[in-house]
Protein backbone atom coordinates (compact mmCIF):
# COMPACT_ATOMS: atom_id res chain seq x y z
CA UNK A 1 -33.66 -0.74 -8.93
CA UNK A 2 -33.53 1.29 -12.49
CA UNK A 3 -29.95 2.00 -13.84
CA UNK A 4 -29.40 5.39 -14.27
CA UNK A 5 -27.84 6.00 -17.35
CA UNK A 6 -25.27 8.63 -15.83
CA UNK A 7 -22.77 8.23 -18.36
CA UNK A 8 -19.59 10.70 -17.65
CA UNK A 9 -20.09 13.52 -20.57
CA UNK A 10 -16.01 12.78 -21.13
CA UNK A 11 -16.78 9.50 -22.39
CA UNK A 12 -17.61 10.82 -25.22
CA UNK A 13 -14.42 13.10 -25.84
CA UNK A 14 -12.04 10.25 -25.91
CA UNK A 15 -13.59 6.61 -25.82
CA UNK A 16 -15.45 4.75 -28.80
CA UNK A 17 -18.13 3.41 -26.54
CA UNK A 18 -18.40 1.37 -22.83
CA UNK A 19 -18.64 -2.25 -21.41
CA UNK A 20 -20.64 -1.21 -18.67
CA UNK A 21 -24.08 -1.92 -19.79
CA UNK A 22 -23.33 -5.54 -20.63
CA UNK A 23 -21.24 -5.94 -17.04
CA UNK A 24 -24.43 -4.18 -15.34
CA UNK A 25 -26.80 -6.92 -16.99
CA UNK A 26 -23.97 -9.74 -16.94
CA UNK A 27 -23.92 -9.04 -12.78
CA UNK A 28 -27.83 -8.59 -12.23
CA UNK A 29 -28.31 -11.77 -13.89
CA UNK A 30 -25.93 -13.86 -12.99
CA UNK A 31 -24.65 -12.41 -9.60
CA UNK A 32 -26.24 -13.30 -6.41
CA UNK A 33 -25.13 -11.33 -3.32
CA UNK A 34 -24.72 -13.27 0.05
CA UNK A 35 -23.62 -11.33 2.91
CA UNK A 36 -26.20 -9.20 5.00
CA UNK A 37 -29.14 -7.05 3.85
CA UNK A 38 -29.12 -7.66 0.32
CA UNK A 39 -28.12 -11.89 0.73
CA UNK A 40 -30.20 -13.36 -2.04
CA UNK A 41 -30.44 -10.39 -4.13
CA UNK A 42 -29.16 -9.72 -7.70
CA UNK A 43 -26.10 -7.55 -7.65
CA UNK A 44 -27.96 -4.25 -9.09
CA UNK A 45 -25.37 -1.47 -10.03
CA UNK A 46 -25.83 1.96 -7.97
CA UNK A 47 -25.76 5.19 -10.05
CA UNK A 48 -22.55 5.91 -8.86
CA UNK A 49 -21.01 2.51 -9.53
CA UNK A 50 -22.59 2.57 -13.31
CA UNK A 51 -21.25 5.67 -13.77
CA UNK A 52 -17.57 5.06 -12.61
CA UNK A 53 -17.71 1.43 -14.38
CA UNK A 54 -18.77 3.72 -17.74
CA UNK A 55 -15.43 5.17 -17.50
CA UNK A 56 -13.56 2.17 -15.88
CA UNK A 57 -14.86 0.35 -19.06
CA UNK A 58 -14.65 2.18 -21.66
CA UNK A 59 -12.82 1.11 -25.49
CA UNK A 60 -11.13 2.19 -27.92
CA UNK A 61 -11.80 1.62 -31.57
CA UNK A 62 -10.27 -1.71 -31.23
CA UNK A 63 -12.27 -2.93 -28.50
CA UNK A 64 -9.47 -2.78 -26.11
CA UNK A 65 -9.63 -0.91 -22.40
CA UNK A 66 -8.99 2.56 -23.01
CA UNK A 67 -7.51 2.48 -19.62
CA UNK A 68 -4.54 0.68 -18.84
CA UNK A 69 -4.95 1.53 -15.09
CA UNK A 70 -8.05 2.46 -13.34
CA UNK A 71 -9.03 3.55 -9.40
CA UNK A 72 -11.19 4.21 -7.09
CA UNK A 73 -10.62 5.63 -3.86
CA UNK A 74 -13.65 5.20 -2.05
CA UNK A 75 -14.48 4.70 1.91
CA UNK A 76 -14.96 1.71 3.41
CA UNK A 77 -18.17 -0.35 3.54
CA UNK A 78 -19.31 0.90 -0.03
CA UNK A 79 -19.31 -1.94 -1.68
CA UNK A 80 -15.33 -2.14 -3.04
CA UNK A 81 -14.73 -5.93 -2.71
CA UNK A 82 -18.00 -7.09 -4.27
CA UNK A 83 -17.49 -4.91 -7.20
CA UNK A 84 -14.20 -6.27 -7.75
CA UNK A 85 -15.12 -9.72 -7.70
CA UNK A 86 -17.93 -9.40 -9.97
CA UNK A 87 -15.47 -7.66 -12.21
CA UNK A 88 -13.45 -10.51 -12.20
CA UNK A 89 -16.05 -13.22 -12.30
CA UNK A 90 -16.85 -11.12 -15.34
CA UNK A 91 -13.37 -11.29 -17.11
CA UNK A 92 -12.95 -15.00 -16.78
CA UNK A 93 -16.56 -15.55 -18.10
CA UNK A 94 -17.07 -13.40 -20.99
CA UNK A 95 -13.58 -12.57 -22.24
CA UNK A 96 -12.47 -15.34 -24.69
CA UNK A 97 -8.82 -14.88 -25.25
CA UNK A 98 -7.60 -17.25 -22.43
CA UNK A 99 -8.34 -14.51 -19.78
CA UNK A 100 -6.19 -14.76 -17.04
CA UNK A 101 -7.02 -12.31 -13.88
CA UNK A 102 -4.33 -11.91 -10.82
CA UNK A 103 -6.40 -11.25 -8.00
CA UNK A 104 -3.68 -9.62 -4.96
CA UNK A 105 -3.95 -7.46 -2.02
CA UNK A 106 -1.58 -6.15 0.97
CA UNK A 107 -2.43 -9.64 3.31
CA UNK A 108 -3.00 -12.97 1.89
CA UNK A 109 -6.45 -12.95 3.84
CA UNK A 110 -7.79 -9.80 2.10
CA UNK A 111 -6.81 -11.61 -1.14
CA UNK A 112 -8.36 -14.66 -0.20
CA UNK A 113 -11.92 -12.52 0.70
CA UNK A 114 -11.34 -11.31 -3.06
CA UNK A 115 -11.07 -14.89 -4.60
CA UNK A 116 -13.62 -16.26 -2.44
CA UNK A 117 -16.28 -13.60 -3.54
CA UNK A 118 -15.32 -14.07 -7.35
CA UNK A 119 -15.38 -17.71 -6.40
CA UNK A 120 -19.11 -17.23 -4.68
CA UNK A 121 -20.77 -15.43 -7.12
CA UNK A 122 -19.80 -18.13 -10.12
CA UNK A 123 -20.53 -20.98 -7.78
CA UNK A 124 -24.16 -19.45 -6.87
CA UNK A 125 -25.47 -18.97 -10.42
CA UNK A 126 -26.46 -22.15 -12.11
CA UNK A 127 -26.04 -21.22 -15.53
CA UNK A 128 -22.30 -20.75 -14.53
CA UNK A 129 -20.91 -22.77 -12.09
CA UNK A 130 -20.86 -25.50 -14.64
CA UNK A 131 -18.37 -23.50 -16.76
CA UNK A 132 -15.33 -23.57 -14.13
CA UNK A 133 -12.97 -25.77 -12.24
CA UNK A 134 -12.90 -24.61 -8.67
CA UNK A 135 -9.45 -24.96 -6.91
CA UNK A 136 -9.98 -22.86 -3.41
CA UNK A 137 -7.40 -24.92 -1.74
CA UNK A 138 -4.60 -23.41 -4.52
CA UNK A 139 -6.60 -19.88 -4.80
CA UNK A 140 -7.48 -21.18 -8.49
CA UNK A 141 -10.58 -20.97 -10.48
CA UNK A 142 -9.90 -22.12 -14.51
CA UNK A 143 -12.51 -22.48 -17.85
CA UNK A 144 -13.30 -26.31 -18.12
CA UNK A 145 -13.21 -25.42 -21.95
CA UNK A 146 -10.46 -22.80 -22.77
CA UNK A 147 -7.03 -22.21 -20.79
CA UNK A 148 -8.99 -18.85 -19.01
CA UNK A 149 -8.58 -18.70 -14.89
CA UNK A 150 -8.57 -16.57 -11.80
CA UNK A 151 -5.52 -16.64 -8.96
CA UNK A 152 -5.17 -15.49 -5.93
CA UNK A 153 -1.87 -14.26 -5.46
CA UNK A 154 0.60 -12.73 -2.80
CA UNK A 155 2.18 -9.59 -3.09
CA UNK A 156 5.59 -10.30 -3.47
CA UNK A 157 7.14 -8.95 -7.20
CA UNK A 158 8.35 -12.62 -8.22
CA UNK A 159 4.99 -13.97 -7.69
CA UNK A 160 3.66 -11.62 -10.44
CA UNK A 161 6.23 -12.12 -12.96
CA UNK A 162 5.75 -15.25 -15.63
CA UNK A 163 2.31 -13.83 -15.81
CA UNK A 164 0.43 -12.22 -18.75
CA UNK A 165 -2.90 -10.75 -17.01
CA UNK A 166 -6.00 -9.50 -18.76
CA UNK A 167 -7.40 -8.07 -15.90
CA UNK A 168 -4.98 -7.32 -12.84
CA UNK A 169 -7.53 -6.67 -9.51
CA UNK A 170 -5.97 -4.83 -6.50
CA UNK A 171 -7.83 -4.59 -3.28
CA UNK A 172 -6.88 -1.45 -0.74
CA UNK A 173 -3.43 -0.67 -2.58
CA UNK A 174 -3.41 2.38 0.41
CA UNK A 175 -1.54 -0.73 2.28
CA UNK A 176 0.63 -1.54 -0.39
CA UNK A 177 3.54 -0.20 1.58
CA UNK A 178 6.37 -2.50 2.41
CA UNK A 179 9.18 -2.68 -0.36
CA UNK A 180 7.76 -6.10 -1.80
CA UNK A 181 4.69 -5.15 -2.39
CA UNK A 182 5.58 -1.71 -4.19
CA UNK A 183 8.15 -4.39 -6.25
CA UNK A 184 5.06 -6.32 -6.48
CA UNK A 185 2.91 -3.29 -7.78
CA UNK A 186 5.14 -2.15 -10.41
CA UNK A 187 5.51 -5.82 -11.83
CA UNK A 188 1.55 -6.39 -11.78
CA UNK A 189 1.14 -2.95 -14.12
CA UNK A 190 3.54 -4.24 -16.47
CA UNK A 191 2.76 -7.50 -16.62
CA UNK A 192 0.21 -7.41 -19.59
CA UNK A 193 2.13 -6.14 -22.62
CA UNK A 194 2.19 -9.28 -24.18
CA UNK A 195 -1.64 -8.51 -24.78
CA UNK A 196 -4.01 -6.14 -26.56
CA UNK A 197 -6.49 -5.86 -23.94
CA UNK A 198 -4.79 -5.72 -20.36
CA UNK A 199 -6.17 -3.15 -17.42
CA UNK A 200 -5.21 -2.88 -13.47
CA UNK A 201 -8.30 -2.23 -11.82
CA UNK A 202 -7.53 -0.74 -7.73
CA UNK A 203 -10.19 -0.26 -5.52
CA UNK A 204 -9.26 1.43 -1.82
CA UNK A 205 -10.04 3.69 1.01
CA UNK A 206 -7.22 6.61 1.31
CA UNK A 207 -3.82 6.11 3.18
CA UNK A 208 -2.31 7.71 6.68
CA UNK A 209 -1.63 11.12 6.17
CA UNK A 210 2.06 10.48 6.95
CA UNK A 211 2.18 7.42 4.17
CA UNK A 212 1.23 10.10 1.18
CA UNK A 213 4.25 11.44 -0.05
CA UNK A 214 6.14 7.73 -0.47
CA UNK A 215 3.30 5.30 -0.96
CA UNK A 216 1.97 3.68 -3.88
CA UNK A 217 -1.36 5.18 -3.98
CA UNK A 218 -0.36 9.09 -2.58
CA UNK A 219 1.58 9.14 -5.34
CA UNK A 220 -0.37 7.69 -7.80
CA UNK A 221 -3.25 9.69 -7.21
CA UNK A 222 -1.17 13.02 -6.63
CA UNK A 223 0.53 12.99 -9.64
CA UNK A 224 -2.05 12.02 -11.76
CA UNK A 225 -4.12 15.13 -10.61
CA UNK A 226 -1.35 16.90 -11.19
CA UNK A 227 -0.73 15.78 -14.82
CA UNK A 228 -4.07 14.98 -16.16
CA UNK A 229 -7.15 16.95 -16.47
CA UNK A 230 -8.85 17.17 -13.34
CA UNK A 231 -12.96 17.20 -12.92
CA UNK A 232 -14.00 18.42 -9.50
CA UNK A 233 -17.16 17.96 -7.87
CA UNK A 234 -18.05 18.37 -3.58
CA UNK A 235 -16.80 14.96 -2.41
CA UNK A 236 -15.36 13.73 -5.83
CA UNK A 237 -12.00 14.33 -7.77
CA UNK A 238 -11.72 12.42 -11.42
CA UNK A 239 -8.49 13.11 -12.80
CA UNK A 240 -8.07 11.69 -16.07
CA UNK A 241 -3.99 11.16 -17.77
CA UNK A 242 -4.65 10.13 -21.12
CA UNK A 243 -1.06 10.10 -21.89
CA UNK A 244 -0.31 7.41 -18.83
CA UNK A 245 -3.87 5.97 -19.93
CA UNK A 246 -4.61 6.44 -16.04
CA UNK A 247 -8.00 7.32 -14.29
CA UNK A 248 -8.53 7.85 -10.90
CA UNK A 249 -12.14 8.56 -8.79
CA UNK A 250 -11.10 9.76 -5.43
CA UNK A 251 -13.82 10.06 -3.35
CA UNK A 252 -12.47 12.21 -0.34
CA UNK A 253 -14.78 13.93 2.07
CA UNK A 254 -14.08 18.36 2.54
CA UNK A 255 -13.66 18.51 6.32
CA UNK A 256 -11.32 17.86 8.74
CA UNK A 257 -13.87 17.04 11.28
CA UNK A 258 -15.32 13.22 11.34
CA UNK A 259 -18.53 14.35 13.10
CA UNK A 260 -19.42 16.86 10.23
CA UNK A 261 -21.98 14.15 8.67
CA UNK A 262 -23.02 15.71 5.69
CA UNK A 263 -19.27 16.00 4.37
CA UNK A 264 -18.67 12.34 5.17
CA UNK A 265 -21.37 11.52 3.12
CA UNK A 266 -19.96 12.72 0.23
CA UNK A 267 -17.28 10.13 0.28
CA UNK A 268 -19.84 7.66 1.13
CA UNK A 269 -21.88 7.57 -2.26
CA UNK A 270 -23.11 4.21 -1.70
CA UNK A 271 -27.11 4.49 -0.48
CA UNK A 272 -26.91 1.84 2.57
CA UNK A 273 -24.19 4.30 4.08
CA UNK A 274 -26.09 7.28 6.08
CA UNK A 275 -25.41 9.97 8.13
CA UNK A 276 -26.65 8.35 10.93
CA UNK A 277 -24.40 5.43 10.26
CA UNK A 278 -21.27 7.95 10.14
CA UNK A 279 -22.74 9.94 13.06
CA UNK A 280 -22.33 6.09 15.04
CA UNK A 281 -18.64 5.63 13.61
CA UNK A 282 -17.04 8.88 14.81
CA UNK A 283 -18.58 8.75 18.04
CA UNK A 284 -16.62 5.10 18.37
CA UNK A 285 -14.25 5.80 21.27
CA UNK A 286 -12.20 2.94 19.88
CA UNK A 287 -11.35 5.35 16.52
CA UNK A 288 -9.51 8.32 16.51
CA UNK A 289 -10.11 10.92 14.78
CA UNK A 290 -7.77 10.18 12.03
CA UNK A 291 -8.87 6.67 11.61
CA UNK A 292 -12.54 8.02 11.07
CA UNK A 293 -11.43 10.49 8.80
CA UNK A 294 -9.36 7.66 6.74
CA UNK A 295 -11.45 4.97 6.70
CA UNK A 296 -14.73 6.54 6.38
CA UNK A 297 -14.06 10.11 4.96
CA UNK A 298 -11.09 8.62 2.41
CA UNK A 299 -9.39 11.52 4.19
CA UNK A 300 -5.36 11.32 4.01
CA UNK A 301 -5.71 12.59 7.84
CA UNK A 302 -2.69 12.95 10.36
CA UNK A 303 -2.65 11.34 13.06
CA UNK A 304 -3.02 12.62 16.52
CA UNK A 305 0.73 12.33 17.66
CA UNK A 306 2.14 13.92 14.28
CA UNK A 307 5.04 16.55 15.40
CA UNK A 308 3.92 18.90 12.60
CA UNK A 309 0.09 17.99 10.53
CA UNK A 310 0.66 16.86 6.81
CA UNK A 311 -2.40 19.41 6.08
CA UNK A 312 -0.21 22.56 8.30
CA UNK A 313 2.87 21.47 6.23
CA UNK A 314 1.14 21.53 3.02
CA UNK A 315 -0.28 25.34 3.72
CA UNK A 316 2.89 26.24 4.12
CA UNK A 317 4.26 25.00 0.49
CA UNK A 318 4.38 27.70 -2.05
CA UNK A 319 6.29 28.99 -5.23
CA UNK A 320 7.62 31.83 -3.37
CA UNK A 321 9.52 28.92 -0.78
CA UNK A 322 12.54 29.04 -2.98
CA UNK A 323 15.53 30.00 -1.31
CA UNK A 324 17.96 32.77 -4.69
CA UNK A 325 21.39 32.27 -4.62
CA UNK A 326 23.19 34.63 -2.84
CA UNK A 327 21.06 34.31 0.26
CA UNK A 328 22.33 34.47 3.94
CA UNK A 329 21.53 30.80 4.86
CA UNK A 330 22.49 28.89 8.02
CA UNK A 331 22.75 25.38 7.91
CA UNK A 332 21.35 21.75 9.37
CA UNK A 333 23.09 18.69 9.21
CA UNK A 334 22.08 15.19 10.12
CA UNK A 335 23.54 11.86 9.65
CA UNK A 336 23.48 8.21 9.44
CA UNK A 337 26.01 6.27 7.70
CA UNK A 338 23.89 2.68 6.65
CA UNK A 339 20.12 2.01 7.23
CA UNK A 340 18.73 6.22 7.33
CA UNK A 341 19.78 8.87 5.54
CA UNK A 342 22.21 11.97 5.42
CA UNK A 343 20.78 15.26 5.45
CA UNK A 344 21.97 18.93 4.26
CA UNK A 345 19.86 21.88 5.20
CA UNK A 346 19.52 25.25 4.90
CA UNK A 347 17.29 27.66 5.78
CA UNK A 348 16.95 32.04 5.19
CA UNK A 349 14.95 34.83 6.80
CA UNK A 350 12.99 36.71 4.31
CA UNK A 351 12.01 40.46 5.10
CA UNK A 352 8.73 39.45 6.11
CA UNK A 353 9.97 37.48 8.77
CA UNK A 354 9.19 33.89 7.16
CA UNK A 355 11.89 31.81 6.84
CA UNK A 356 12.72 29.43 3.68
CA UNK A 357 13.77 26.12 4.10
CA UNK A 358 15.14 23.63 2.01
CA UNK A 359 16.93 20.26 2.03
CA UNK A 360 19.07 17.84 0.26
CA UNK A 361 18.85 14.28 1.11
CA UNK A 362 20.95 10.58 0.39
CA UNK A 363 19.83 7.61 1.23
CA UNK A 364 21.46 3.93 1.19
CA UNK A 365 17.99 2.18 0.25
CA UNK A 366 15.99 3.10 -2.14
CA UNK A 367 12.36 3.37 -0.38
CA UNK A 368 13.57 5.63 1.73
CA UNK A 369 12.74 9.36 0.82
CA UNK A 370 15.81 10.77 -1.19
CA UNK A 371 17.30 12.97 -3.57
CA UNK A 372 20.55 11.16 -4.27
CA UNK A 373 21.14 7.52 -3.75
CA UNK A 374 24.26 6.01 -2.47
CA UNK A 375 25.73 2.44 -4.02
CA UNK A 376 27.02 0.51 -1.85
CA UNK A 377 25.19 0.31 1.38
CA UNK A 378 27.08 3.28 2.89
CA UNK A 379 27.09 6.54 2.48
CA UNK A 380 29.97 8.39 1.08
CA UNK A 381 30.76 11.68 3.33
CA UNK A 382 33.46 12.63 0.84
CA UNK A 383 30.16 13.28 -1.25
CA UNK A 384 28.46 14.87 1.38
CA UNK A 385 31.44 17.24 1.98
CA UNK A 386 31.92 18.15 -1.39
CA UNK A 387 28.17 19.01 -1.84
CA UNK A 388 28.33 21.04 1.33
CA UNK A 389 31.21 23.06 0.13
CA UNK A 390 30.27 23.10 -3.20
CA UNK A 391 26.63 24.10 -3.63
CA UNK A 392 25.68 25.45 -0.03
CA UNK A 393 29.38 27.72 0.71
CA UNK A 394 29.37 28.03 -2.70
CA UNK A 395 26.28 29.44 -3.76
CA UNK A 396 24.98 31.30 -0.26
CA UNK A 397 26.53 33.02 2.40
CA UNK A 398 26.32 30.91 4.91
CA UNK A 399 26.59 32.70 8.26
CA UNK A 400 26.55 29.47 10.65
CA UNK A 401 24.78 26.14 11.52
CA UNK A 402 23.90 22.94 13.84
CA UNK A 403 24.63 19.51 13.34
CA UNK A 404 23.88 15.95 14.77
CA UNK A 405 27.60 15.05 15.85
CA UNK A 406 27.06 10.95 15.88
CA UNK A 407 28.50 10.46 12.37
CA UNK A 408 29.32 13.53 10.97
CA UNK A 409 31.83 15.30 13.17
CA UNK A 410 35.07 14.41 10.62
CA UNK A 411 33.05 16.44 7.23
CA UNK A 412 31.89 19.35 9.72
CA UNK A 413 35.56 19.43 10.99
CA UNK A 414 36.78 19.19 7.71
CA UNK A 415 34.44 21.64 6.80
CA UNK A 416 35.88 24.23 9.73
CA UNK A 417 39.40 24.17 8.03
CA UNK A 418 37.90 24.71 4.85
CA UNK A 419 35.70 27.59 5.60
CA UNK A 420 37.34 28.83 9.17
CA UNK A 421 34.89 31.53 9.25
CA UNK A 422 31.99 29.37 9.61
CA UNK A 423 29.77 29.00 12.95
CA UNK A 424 28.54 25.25 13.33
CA UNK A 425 27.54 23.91 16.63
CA UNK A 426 27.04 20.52 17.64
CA UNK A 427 23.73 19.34 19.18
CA UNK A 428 22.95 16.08 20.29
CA UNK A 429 19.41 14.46 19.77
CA UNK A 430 18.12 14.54 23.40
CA UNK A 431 19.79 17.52 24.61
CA UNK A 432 18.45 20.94 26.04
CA UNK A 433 19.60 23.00 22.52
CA UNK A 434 17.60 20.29 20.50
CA UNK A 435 14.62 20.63 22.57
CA UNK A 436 15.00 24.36 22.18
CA UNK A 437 15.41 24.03 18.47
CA UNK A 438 12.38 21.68 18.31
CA UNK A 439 10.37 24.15 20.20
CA UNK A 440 11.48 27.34 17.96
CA UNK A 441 10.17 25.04 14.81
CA UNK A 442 6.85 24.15 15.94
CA UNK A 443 6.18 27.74 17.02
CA UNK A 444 7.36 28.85 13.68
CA UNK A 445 5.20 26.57 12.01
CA UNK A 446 2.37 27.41 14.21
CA UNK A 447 2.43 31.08 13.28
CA UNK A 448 3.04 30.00 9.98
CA UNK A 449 6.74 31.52 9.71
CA UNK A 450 7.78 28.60 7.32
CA UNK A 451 7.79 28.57 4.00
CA UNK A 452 8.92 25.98 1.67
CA UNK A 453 8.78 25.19 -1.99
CA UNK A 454 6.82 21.76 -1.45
CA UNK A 455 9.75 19.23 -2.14
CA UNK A 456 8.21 15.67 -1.57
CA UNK A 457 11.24 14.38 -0.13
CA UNK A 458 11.08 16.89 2.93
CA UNK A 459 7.61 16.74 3.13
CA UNK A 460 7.75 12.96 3.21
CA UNK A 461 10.16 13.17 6.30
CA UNK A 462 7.91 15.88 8.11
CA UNK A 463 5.47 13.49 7.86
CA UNK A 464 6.90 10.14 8.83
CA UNK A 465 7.70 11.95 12.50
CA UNK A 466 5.65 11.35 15.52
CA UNK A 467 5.96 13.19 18.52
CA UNK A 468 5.52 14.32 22.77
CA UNK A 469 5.83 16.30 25.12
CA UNK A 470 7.05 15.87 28.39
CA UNK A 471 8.28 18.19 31.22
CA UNK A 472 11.37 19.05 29.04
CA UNK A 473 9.97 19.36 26.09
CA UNK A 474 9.61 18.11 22.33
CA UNK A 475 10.85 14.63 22.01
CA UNK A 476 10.48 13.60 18.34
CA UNK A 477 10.43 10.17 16.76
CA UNK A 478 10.47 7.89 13.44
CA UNK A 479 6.70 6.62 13.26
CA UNK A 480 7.89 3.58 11.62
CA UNK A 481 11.39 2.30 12.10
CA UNK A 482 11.34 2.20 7.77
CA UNK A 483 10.91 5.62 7.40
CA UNK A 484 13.53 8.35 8.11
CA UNK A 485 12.95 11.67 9.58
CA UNK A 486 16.51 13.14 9.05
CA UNK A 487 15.10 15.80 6.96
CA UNK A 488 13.16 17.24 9.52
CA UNK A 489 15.60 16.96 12.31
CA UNK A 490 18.46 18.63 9.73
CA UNK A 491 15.67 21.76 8.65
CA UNK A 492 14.50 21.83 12.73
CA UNK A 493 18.59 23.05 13.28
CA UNK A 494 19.04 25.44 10.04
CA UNK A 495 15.95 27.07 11.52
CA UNK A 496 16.40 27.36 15.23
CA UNK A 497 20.33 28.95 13.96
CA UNK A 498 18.30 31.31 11.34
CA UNK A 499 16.10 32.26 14.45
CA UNK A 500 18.68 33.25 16.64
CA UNK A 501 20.84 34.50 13.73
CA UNK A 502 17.69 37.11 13.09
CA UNK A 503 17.76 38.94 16.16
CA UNK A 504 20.40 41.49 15.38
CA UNK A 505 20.39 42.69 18.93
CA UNK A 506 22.04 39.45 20.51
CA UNK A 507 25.46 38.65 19.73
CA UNK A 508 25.98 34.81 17.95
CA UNK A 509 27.85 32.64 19.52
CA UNK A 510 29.33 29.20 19.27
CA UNK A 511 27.21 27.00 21.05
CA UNK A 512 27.76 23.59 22.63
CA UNK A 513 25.57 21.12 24.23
């Protein structure tokens, strides 16, 4: 096919000129697809691709990557792990200061597809092959003349480090998620600053809804859409942070439906993926919804057994959601004293009938949602209580509360002879009044009673919970054992006591389970 020369018109406002056209006639000639349809064919940039790689590619007046870290969230089946590999069949060949490209993903196996297409399409062109020592059994492909090579390398963070990368490739960072790869992350972008031309290049589909807030790639993207500018088109978001020298394509499709076709498409922009293709994928009865929506949409969807949606809790965010000292507040406590976290919460009725809620959270570990973290291993409840007294009793009136009793009944005693005036009832996780609690929340949230000011923290621990129903009631759990929900449990109690608290006709009592 013809390249289109769709060049981004913000090329132009920042860069000195692009890479892409050589890349674009450095893979057509020497890159020979293998795999399906096109086996046998030159690798001929898409429109699409040519015009992300213009970007991706770009230089300053130097001749160094304007970028330092470029991505591309983009659905699956488009085309991601051949583009990488020619990418980095392209750095080892044509750079000439001892190039050295870390190839990593989330599983060694997904790494290994990565080296072995790099390693396929230099071993398939004859002008090439000749140029390169092939070491599969090691994950190694070096120059024969030069010190230049390719690994294949695992995601842990002291596996990256010793390195000096010209090119760092990440495949599907969306399941970059346990601690060492996150480590591992962090040490691959700062790897390079030994040299003058260095750049992280991620290609991946979106995460699980619940995974935004805390993962690598939610944040990533988030924030750089929130700090740089931001080009919008149906199906596409650039977002461009020329201060962090970060751009990011996000491909995400504008439905919450997988059978709606057309708006799958547009996070499909590769021309072998149709409608009729998508049409065949969400009708699989072996994906849910929220799997379609991920894998093929690039949708950050929730999945079915979420207690409260990511999208619900993220309609009810807003600038108004903060809670002016001086409020009536009751409060929400939950505790752990190791592994989770400790939770203070508070929630107020507004005269419209919403209620505000907001939270303060400590954690032990640090990949665990948090506001404060606690040296040590352990949290300190003398901390706890002096916040409590401190910032909540001392800044609101706080007219009375639940609590988790497991580990915090010494602070809410303490608490009592401090403030004797105070109503605080203990609830235990499986009882009736926690059901009832659980129930009052997700009917709140439903009639979208809730407001909040869009903290990540809470959000991240309304999101990590997974829930049923069963004769009862709600029964509420962590989705991953990782991944606290104390937040949620701690703003479930401030809000079934603000509920109840509300209806000035019933009297407020002390209540026990």
């Amino acid at each position: 096919m013809t390249l289109v020369a769709a060049y981004p018109a913000a090329l132009s406002e920042y860069a000195a000129g692009t890479r892409v056209d050589h890349f674009a006639s450095w893979c057509r000639e020497h890159c020979v697809q293998s795999i399906g349809q096109f086996a046998g064919e030159p690798l001929e940039l898409e429109p699409w691709q040519f015009r992300f790689m213009a970007e991706a590619m770009s230089v300053d007046e130097d001749d160094a990557p304007y970028w330092r870290v470029v991505v591309l969230v983009v659905s699956r089946k488009n085309g991601k792990s051949t583009l990488l590999s020619a990418r980095a069949g392209y750095e080892l060949d044509v750079e000439t200061d001892e190039p050295e490209v870390l190839l990593a993903a989330a599983s060694d196996k997904q790494a290994g597809r990565l080296f072995d297409g790099a390693a396929g399409f230099l071993k398939r062109s004859a002008e090439l092959r000749g140029r390169f020592v092939f070491r599969d059994y090691i994950g190694e492909i070096a120059q024969v003349e030069g010190g230049g090579r390719i690994l294949r390398m695992a995601t842990k963070a002291a596996t990256m480090h010793g390195y000096n990368p010209s090119l760092g490739v990440v495949d599907e960072l969306h399941a970059w998620t346990a601690p060492s790869a996150q480590a591992a992350f962090g040490a691959m972008v700062t790897a390079g600053g030994a040299r003058k031309r260095t750049q992280v290049f991620v290609i991946t589909t979106a995460g699980e809804g619940h995974e935004r807030e805390t993962s690598i790639l939610g944040k990533l993207v988030d924030r750089n859409e929130r700090d740089g500018a931001v080009e919008s088109e149906a199906g596409l978001t650039v977002s461009r942070n020329h201060v962090a020298r970060t751009l990011v394509y996000n491909y995400s499709a504008p439905t919450s439906d997988p059978s709606d076709v057309v708006a799958m498409k547009l996070a499909n922009p590769a021309s072998w993926i149709t409608e009729e293709y998508l049409a065949r994928q969400a009708a699989d009865p072996s994906l849910s919804a929220a799997q379609v929506l991920q894998l093929h949409g690039c949708v950050w969807a929730t999945s079915d057994d979420s207690f409260v949606s990511l999208e619900r809790w993220r309609e009810l965010g807003s600038v108004d959601g903060v809670i002016a000292d001086g409020a009536s507040i009751c409060v929400g406590f939950d505790g752990s004293r190791t592994y989770d976290t400790t939770v203070a919460a508070w929630a107020s009725m507004r005269p419209d009938g919403r209620i505000a809620v907001k939270s303060h959270v400590w954690a032990t570990r640090r990949e665990a949602p948090h506001h404060e973290l606690v040296g040590g291993g352990e949290i300190d409840f003398e901390r706890f209580e002096k916040y409590v007294a401190e910032e909540l009793f001392g800044h609101f009136k706080v007219i009375e509360g639940a609590y988790d009793p497991r580990y915090l009944i010494r602070s809410v005693q303490l608490l009592r002879d401090r403030l004797p005036g105070s109503r605080i009832a203990e609830v235990e996780p499986m009882s009736k009044l926690m059901r009832d609690a659980l129930a009052t929340f997700y009917q709140l949230v439903i009639d979208g009673k809730i407001i909040h000011d869009g903290d990540p923290v809470l959000t991240a621990h309304v999101a990590a919970a997974k829930a049923e129903q069963d004769e009862r009631g709600w029964v509420v759990r962590k989705r991953h054992q990782s991944q606290p929900i104390d937040a949620l449990i701690a703003v479930v109690l401030a809000v079934w006591r603000c509920s109840i608290a509300g209806r000035p006709a019933k009297p407020i009592f002390m209540e026990m389970w």
